[in-house]
N, C-alpha and C. Protein backbone atom coordinates (compact mmCIF):
# COMPACT_ATOMS: atom_id res chain seq x y z
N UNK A 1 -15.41 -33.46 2.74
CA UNK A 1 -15.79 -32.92 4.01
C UNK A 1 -16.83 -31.81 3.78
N UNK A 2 -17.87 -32.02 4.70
CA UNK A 2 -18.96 -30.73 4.27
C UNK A 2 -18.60 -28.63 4.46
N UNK A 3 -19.08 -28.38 3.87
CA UNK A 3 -18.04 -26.76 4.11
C UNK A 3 -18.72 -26.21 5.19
N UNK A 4 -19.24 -26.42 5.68
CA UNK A 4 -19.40 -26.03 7.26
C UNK A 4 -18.16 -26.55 8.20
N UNK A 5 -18.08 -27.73 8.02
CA UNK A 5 -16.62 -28.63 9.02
C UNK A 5 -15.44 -27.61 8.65
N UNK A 6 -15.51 -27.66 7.41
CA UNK A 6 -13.85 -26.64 6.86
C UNK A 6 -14.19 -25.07 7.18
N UNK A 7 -15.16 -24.73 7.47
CA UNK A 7 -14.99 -23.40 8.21
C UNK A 7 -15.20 -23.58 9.95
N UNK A 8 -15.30 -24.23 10.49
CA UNK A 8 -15.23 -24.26 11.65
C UNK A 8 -13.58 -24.67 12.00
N UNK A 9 -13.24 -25.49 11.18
CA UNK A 9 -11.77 -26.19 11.28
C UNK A 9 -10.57 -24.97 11.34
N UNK A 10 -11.10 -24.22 9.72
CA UNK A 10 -9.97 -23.43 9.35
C UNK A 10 -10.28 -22.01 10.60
N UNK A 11 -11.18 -22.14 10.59
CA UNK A 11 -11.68 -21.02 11.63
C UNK A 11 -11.00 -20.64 12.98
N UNK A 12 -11.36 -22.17 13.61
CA UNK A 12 -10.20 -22.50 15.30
C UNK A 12 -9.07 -22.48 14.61
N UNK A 13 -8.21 -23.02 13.71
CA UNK A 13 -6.87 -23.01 13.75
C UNK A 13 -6.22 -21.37 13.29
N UNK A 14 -7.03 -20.52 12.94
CA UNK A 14 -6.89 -19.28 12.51
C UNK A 14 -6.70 -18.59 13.78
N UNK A 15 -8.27 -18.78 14.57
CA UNK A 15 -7.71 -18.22 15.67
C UNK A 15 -6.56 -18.42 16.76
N UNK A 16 -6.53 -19.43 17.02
CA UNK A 16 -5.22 -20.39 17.72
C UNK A 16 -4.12 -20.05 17.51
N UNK A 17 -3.72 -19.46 15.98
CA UNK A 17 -2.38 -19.11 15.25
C UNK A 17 -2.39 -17.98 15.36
N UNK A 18 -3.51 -16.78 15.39
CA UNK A 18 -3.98 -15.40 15.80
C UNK A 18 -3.55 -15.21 16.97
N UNK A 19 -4.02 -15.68 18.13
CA UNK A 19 -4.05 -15.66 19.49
C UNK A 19 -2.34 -16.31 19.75
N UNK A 20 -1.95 -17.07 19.59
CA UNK A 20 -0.29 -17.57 19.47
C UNK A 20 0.28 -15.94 19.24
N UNK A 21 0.33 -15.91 17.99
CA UNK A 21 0.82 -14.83 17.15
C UNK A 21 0.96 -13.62 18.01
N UNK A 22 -0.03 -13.04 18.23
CA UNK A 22 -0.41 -12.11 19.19
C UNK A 22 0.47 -12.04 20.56
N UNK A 23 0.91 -13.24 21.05
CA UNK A 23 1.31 -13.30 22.20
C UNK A 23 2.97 -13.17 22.52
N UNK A 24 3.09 -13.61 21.00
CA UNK A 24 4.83 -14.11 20.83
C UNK A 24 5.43 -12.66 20.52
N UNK A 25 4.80 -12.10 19.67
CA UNK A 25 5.64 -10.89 19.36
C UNK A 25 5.13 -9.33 20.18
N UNK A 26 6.16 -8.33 19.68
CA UNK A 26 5.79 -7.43 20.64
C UNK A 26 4.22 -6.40 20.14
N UNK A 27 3.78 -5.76 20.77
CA UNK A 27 2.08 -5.32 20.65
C UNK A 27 2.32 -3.92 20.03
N UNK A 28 3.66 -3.41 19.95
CA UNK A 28 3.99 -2.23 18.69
C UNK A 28 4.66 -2.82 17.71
N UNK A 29 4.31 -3.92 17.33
CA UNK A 29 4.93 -4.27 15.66
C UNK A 29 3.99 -4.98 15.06
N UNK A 30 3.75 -4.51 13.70
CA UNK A 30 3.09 -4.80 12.56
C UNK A 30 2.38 -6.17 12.43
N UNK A 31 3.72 -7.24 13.26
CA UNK A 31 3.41 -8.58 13.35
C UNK A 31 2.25 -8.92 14.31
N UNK A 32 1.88 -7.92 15.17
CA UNK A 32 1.24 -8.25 16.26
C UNK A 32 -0.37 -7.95 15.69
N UNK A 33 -0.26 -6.51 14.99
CA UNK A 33 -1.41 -6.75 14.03
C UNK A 33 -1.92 -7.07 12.93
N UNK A 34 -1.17 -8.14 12.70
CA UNK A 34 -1.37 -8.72 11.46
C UNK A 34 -2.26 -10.48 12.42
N UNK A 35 -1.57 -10.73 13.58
CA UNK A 35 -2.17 -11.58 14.27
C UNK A 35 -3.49 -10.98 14.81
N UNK A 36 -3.33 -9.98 15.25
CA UNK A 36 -5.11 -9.82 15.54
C UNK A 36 -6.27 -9.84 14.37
N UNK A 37 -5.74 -9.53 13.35
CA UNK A 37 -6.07 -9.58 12.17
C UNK A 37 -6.64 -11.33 11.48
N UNK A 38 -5.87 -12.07 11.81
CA UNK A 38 -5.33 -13.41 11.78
C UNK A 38 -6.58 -14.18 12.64
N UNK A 39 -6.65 -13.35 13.92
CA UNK A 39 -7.63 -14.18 14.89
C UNK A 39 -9.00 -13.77 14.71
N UNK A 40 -9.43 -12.25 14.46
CA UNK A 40 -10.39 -11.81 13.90
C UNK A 40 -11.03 -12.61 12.70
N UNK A 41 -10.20 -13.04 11.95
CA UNK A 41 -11.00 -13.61 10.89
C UNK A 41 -11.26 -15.20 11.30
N UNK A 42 -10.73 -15.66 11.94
CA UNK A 42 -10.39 -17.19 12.64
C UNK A 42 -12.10 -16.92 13.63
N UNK A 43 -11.80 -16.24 14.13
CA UNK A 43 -13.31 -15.72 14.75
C UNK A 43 -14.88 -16.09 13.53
N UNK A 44 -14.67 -14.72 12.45
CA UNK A 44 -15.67 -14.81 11.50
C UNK A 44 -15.83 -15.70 11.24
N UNK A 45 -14.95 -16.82 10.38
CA UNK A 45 -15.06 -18.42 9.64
C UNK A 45 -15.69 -19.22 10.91
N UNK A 46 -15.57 -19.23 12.18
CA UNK A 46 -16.14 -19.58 13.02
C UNK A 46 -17.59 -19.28 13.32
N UNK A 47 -17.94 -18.07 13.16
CA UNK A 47 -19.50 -17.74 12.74
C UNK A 47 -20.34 -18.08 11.60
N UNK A 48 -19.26 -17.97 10.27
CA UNK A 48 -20.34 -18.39 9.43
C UNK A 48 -20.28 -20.09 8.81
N UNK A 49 -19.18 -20.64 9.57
CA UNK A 49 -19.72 -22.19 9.93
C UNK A 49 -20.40 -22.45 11.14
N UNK A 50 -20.72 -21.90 11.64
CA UNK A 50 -22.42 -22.32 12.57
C UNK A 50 -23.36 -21.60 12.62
N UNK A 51 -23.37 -20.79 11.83
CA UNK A 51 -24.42 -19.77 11.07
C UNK A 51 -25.02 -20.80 10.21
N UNK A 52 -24.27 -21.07 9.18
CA UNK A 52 -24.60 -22.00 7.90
C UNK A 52 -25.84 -23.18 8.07
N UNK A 53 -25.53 -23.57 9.69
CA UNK A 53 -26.13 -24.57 10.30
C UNK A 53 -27.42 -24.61 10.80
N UNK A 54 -27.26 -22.99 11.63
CA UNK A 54 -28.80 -23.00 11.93
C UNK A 54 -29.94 -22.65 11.56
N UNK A 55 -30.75 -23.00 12.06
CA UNK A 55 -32.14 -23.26 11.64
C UNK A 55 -32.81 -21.97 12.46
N UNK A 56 -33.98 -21.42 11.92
CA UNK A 56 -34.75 -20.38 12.52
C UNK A 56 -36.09 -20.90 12.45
């Protein structure tokens, strides 16, 4: 699979599990920022697989 696909892939399911995460537990525990943390980077891998892509 080309590594652009696997950072866009791992990217959405990062955030998805971020954003889940985030929602399930409470917003003063550790767990909650460890999910924003989780989706933040689910975010980045999402930028620099369609970064990778474009053209200027």
């Amino acid at each position: 699979m080309e590594r652009f696909v696997q950072f866009i892939v791992a990217g959405g399911l990062a955030l998805l599990a971020g954003l889940w995460g985030s929602q399930i537990v409470d917003a003063s525990s550790q767990a909650w920022l460890g999910s924003v943390v989780v989706a933040v980077g689910g975010v980045l891998a999402l930028a620099v697989g369609i970064n990778s892509q474009l053209d200027y």
